[in-house]
PDB file of N, CA and C in Angstrom:
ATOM      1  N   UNK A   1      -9.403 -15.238  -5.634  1.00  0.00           N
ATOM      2  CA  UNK A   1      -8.191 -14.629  -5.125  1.00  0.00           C
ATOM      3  C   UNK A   1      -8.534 -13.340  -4.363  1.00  0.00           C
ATOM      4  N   UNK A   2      -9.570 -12.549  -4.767  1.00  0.00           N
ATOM      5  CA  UNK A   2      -9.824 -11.155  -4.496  1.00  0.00           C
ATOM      6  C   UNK A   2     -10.702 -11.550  -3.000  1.00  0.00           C
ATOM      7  N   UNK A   3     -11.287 -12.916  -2.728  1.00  0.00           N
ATOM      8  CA  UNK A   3     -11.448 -13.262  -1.240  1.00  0.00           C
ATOM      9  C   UNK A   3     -10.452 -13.246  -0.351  1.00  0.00           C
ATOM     10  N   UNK A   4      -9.404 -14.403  -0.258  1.00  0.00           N
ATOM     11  CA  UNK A   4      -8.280 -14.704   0.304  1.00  0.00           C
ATOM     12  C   UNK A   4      -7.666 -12.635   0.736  1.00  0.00           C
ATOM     13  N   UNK A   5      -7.440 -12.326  -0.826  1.00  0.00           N
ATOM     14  CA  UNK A   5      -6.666 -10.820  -0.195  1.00  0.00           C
ATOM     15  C   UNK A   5      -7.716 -10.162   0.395  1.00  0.00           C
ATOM     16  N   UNK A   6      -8.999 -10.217   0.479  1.00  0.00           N
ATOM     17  CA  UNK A   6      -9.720  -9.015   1.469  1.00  0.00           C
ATOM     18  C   UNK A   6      -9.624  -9.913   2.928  1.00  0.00           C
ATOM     19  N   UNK A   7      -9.600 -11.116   3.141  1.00  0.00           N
ATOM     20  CA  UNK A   7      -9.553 -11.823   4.615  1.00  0.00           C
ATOM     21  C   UNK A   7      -8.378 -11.408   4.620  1.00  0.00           C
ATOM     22  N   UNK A   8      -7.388 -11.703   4.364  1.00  0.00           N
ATOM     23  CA  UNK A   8      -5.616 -11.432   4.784  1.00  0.00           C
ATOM     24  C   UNK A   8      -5.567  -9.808   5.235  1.00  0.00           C
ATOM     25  N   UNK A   9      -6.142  -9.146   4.760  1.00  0.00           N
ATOM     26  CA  UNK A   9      -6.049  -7.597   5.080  1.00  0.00           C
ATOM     27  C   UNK A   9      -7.014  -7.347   5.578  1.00  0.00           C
ATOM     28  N   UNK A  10      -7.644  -8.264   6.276  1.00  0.00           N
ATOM     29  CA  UNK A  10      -8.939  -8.209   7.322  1.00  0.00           C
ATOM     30  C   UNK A  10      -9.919  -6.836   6.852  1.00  0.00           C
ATOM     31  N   UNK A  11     -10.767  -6.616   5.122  1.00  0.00           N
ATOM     32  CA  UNK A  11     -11.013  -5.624   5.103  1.00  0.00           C
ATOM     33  C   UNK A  11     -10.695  -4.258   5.157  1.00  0.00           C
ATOM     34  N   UNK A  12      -9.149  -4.131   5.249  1.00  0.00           N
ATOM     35  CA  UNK A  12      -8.332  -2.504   5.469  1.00  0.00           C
ATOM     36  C   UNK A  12      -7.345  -2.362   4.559  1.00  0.00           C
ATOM     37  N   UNK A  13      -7.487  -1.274   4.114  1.00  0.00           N
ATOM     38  CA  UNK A  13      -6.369  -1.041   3.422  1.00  0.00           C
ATOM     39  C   UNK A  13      -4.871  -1.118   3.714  1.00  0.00           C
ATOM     40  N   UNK A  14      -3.939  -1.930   2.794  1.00  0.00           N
ATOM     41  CA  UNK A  14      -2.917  -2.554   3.455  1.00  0.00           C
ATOM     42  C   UNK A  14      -1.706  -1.642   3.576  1.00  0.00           C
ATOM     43  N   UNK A  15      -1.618  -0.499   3.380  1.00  0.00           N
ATOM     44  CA  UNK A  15      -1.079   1.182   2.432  1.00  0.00           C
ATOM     45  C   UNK A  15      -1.101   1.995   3.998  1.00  0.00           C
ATOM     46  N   UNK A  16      -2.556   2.384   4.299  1.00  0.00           N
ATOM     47  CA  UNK A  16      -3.054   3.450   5.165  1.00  0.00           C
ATOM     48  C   UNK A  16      -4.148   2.738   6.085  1.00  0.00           C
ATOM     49  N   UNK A  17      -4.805   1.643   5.807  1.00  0.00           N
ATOM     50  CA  UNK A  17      -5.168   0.693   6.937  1.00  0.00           C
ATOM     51  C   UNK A  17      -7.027   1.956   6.689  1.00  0.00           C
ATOM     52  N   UNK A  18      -7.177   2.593   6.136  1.00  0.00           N
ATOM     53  CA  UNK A  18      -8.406   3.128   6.168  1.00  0.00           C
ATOM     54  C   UNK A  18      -9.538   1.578   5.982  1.00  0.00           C
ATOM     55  N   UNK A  19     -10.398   1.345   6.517  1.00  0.00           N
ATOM     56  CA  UNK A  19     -11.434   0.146   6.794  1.00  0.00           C
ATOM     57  C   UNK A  19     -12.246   0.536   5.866  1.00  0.00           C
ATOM     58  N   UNK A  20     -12.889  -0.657   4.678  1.00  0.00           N
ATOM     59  CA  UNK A  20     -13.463  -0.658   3.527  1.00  0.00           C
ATOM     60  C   UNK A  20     -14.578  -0.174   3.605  1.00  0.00           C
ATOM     61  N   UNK A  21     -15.296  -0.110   5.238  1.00  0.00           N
ATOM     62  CA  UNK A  21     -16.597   0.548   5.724  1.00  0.00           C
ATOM     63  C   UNK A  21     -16.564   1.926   5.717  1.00  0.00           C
ATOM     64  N   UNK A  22     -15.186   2.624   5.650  1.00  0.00           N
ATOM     65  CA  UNK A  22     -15.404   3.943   6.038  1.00  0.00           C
ATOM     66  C   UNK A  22     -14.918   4.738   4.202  1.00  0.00           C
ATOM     67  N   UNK A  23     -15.051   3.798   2.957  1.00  0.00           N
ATOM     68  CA  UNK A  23     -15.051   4.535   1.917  1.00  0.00           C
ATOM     69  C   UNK A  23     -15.750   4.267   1.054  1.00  0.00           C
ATOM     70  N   UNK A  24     -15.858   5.523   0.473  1.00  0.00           N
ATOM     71  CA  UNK A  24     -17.083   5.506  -0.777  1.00  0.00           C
ATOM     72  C   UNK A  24     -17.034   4.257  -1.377  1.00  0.00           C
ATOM     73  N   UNK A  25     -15.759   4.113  -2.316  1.00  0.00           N
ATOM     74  CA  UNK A  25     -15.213   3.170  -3.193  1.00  0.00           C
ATOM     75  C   UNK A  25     -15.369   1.973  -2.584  1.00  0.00           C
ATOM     76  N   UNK A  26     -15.655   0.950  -3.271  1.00  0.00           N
ATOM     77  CA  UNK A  26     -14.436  -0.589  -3.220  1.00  0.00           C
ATOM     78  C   UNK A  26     -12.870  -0.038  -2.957  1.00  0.00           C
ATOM     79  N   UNK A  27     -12.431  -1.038  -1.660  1.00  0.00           N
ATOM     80  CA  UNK A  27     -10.967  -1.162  -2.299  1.00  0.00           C
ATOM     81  C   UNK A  27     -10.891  -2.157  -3.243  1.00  0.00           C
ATOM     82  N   UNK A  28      -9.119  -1.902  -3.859  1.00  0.00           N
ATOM     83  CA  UNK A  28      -9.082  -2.696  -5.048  1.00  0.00           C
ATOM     84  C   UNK A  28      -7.516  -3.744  -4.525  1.00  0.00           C
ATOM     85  N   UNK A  29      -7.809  -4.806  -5.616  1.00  0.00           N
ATOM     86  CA  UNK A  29      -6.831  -5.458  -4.982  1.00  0.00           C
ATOM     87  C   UNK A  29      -5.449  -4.931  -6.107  1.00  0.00           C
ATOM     88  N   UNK A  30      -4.574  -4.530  -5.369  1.00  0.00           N
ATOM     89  CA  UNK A  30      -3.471  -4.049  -6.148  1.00  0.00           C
ATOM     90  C   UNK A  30      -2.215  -4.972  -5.964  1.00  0.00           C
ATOM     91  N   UNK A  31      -1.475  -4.446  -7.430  1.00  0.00           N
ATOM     92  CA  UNK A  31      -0.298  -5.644  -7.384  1.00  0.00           C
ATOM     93  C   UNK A  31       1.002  -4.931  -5.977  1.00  0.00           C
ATOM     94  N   UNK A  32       1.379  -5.421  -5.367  1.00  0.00           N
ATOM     95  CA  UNK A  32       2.783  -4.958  -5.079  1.00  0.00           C
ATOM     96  C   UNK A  32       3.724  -4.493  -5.378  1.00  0.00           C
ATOM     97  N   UNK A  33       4.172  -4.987  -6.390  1.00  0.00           N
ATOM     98  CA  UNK A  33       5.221  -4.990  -7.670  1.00  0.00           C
ATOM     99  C   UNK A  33       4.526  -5.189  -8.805  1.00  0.00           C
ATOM    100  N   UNK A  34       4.205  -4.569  -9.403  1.00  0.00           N
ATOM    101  CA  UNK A  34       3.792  -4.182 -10.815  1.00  0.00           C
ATOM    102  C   UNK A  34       4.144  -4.789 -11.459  1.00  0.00           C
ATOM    103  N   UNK A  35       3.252  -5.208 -12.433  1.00  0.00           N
ATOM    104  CA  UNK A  35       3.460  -6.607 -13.480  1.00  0.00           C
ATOM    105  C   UNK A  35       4.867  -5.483 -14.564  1.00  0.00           C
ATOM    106  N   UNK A  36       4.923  -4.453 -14.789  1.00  0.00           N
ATOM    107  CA  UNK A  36       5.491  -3.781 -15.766  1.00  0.00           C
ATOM    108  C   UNK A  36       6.978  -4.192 -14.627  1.00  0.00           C
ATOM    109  N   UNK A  37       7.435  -4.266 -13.546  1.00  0.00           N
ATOM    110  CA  UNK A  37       8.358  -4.209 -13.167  1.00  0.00           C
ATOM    111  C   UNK A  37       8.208  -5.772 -12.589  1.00  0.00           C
ATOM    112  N   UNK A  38       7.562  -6.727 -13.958  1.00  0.00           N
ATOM    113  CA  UNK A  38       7.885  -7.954 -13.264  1.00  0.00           C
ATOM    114  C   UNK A  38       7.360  -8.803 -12.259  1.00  0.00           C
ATOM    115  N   UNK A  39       6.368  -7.856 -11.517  1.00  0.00           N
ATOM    116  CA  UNK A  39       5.420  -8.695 -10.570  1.00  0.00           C
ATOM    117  C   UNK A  39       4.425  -9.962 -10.862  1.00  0.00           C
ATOM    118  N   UNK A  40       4.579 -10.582 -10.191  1.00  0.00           N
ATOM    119  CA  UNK A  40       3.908 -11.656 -10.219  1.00  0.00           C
ATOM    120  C   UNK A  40       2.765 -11.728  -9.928  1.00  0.00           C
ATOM    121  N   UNK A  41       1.165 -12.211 -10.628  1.00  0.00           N
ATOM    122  CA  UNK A  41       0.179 -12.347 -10.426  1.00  0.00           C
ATOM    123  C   UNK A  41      -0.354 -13.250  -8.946  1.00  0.00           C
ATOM    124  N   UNK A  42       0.778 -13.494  -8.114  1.00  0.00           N
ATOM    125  CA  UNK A  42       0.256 -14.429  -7.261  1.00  0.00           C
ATOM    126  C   UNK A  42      -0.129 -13.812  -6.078  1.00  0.00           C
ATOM    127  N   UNK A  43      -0.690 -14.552  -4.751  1.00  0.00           N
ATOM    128  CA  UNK A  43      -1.593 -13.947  -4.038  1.00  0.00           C
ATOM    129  C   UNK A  43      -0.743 -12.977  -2.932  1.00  0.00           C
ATOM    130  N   UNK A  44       0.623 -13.154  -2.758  1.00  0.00           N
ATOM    131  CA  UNK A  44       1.772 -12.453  -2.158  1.00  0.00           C
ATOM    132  C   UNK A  44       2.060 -11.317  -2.722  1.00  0.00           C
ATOM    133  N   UNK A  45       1.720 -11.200  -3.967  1.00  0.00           N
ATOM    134  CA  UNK A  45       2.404 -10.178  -4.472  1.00  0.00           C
ATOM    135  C   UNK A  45       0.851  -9.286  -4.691  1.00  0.00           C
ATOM    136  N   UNK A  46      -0.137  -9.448  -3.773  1.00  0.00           N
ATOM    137  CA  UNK A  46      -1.154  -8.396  -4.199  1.00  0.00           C
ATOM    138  C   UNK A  46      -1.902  -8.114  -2.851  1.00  0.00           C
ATOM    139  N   UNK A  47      -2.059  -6.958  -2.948  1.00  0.00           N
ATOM    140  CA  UNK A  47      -3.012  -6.247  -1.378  1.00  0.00           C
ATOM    141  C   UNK A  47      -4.136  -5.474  -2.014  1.00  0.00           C
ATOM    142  N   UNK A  48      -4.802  -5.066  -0.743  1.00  0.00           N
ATOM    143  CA  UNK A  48      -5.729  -4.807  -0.806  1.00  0.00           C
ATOM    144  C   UNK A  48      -5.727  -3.466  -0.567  1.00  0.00           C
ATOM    145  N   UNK A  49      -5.898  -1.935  -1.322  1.00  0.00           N
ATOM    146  CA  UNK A  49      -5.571  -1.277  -1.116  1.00  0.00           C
ATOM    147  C   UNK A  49      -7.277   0.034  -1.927  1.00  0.00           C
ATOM    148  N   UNK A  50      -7.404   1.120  -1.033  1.00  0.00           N
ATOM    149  CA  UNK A  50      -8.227   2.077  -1.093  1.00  0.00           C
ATOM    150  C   UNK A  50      -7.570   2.554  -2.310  1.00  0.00           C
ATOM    151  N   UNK A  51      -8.688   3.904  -2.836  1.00  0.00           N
ATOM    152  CA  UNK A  51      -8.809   4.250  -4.212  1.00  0.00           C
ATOM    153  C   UNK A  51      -7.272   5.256  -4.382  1.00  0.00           C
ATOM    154  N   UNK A  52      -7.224   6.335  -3.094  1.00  0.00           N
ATOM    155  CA  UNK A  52      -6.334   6.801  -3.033  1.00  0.00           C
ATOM    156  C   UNK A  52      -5.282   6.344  -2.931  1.00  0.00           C
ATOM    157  N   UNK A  53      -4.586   5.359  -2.195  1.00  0.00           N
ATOM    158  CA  UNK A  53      -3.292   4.981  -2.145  1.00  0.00           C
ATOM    159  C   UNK A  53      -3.141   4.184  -3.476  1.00  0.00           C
ATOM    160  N   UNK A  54      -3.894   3.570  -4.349  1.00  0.00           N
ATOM    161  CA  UNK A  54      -3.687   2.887  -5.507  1.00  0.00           C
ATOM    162  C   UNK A  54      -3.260   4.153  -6.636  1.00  0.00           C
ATOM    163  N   UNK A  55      -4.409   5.243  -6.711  1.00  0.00           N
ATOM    164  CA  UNK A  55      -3.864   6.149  -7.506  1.00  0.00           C
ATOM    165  C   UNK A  55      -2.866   7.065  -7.275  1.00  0.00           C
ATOM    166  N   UNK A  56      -2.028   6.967  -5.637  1.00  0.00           N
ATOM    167  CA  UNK A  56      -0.925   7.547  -5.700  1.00  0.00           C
ATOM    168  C   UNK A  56      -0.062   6.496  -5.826  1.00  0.00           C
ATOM    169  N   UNK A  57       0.090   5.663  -5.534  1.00  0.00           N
ATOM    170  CA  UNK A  57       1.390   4.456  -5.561  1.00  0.00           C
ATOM    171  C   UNK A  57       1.182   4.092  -6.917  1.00  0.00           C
ATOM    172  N   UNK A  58       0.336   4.301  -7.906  1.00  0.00           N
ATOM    173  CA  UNK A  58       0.425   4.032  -9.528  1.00  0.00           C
ATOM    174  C   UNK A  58       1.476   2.512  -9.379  1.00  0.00           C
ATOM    175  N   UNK A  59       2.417   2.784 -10.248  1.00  0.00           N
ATOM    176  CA  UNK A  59       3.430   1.506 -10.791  1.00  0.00           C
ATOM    177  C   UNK A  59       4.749   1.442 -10.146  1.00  0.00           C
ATOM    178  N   UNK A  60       4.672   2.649  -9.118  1.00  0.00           N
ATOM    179  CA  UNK A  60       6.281   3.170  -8.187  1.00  0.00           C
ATOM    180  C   UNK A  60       6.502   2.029  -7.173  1.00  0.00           C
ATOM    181  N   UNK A  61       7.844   1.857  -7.929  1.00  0.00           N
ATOM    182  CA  UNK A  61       8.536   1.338  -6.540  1.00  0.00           C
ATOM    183  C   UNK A  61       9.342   1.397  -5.721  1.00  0.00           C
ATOM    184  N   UNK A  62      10.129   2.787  -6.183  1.00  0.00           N
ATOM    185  CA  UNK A  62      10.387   3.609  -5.651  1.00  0.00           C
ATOM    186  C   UNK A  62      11.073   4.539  -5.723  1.00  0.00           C
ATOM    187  N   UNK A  63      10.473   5.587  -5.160  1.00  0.00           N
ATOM    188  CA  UNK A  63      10.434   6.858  -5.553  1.00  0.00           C
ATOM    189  C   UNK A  63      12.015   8.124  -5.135  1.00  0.00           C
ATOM    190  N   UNK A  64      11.954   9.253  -5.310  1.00  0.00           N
ATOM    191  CA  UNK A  64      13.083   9.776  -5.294  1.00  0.00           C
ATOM    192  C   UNK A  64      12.395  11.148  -3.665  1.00  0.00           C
ATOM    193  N   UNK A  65      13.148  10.491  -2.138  1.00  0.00           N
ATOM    194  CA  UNK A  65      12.840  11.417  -1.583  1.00  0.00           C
ATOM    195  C   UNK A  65      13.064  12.972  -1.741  1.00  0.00           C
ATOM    196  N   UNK A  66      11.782  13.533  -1.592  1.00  0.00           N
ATOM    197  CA  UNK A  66      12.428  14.989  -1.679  1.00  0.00           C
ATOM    198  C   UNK A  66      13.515  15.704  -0.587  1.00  0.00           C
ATOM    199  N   UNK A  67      13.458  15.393   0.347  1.00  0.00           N
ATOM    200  CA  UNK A  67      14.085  16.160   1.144  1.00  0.00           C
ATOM    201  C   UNK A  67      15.902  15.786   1.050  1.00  0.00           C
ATOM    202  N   UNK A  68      15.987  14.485   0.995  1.00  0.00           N
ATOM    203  CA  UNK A  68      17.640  13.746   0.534  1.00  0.00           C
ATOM    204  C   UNK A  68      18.062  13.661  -0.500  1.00  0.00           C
ATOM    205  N   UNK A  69      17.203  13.514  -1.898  1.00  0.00           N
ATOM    206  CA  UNK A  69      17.236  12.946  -3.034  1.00  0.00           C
ATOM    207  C   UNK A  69      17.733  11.791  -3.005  1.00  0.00           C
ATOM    208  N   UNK A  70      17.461  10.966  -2.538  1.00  0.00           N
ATOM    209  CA  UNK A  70      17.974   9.450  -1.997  1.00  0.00           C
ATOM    210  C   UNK A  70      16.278   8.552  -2.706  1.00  0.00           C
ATOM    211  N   UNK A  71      17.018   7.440  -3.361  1.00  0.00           N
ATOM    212  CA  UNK A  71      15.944   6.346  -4.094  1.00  0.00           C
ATOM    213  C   UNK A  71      15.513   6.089  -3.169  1.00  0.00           C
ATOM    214  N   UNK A  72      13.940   5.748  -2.364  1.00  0.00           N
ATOM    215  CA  UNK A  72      13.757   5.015  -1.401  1.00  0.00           C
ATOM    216  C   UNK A  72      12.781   3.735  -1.503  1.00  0.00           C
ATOM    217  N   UNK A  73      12.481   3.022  -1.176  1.00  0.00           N
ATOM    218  CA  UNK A  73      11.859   1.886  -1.237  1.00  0.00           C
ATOM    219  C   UNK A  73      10.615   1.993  -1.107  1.00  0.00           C
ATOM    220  N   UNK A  74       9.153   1.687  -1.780  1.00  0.00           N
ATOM    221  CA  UNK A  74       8.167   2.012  -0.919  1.00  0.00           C
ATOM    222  C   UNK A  74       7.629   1.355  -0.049  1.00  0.00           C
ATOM    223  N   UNK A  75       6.482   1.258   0.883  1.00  0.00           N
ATOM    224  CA  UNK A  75       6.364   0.049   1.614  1.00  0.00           C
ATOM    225  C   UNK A  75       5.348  -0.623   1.142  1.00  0.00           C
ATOM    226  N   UNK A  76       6.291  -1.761   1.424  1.00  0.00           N
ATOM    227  CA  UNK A  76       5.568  -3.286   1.122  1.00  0.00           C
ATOM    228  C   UNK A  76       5.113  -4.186   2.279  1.00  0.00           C
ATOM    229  N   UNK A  77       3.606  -4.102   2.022  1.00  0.00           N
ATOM    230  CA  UNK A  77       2.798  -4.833   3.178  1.00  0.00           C
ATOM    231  C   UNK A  77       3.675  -5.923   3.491  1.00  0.00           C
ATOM    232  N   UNK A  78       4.030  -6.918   2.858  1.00  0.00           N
ATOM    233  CA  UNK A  78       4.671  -8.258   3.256  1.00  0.00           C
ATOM    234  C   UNK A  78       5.628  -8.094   3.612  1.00  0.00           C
ATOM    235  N   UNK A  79       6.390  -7.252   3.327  1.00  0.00           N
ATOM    236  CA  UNK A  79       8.177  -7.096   3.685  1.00  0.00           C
ATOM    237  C   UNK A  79       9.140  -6.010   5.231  1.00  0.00           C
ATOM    238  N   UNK A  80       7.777  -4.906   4.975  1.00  0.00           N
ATOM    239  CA  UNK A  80       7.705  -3.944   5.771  1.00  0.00           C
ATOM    240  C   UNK A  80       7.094  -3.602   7.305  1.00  0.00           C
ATOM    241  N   UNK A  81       7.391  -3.315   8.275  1.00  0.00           N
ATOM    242  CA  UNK A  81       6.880  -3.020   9.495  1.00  0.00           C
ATOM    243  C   UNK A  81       6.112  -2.201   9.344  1.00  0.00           C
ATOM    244  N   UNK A  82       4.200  -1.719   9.335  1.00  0.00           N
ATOM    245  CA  UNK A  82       3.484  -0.686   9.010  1.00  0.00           C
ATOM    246  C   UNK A  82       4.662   0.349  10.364  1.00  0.00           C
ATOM    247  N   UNK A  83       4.573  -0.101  11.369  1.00  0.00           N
ATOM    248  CA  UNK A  83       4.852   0.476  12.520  1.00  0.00           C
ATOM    249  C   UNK A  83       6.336   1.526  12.758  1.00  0.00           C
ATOM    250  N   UNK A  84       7.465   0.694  11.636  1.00  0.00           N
ATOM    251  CA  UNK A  84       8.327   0.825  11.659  1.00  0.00           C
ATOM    252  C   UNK A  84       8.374   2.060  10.266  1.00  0.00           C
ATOM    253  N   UNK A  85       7.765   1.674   9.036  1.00  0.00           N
ATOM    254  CA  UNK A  85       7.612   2.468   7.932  1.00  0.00           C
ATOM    255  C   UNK A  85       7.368   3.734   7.965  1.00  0.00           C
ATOM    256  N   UNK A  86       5.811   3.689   9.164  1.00  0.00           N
ATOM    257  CA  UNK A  86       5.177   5.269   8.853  1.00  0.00           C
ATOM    258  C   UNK A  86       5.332   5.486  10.609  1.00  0.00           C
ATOM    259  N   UNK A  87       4.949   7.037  10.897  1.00  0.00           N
ATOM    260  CA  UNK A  87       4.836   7.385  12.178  1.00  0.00           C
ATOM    261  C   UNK A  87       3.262   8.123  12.114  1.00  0.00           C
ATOM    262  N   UNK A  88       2.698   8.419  12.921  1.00  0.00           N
ATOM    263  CA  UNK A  88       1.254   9.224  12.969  1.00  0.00           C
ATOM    264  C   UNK A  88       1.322   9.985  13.571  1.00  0.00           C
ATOM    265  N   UNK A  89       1.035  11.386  12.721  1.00  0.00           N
ATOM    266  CA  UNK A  89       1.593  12.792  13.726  1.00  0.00           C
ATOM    267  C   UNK A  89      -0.015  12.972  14.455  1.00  0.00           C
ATOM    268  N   UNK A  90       0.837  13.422  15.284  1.00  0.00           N
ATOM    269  CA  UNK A  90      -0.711  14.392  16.261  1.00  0.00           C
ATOM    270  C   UNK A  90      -1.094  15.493  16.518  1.00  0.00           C
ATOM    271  N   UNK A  91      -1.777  15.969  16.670  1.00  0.00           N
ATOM    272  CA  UNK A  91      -1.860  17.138  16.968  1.00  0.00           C
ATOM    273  C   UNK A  91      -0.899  18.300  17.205  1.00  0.00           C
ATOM    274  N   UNK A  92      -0.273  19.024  16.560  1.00  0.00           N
ATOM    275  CA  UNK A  92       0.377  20.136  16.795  1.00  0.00           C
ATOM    276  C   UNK A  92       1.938  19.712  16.643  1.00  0.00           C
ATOM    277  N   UNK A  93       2.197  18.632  15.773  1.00  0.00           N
ATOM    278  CA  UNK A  93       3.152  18.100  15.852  1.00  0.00           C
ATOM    279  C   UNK A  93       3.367  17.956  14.406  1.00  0.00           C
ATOM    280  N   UNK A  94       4.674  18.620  13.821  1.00  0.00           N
ATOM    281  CA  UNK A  94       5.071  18.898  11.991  1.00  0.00           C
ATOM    282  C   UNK A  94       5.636  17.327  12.127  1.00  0.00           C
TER     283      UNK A  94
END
């Protein structure tokens, strides 16, 4: 199974897309949805994800924004637009 999810995520982390070449660690294959909230062991419900985004995304699924206090969803490789989810600031730009 831990083949299939490193080809499907072509080697990158499925979170932050950091490439398995450029970290210390193994990535690990992480659940989506957390078996504690019910997730399913199957190959949909698991990515491939670096050391950091596993130990910040822990078992959350979602979290309480700070700035709205609004529940928000986190993103889910399968469900989610990376493109649409996150933005990439640049240079000189909050």
């Amino acid at each position: 199974m831990r083949e299939t999810v490193q080809r499907r995520a072509q080697g990158a982390c499925e979170y932050c897309r950091l490439p398995q070449e450029a970290s210390i660690l193994p990535h690990q294959v992480d659940h989506i949805i957390g078996r504690q909230h019910r997730g399913p062991d199957d190959v949909a419900n698991l990515c491939l994800c670096c050391i950091h985004c596993n130990l910040k995304k822990g078992a959350n699924i979602a979290p309480i924004d700070p700035k709205t206090g609004i529940l928000v969803a986190l993103y889910h490789p399968r469900r989610h637009s990376w493109r649409e989810h996150f933005t990439v600031a640049t240079e000189g730009t909050n």
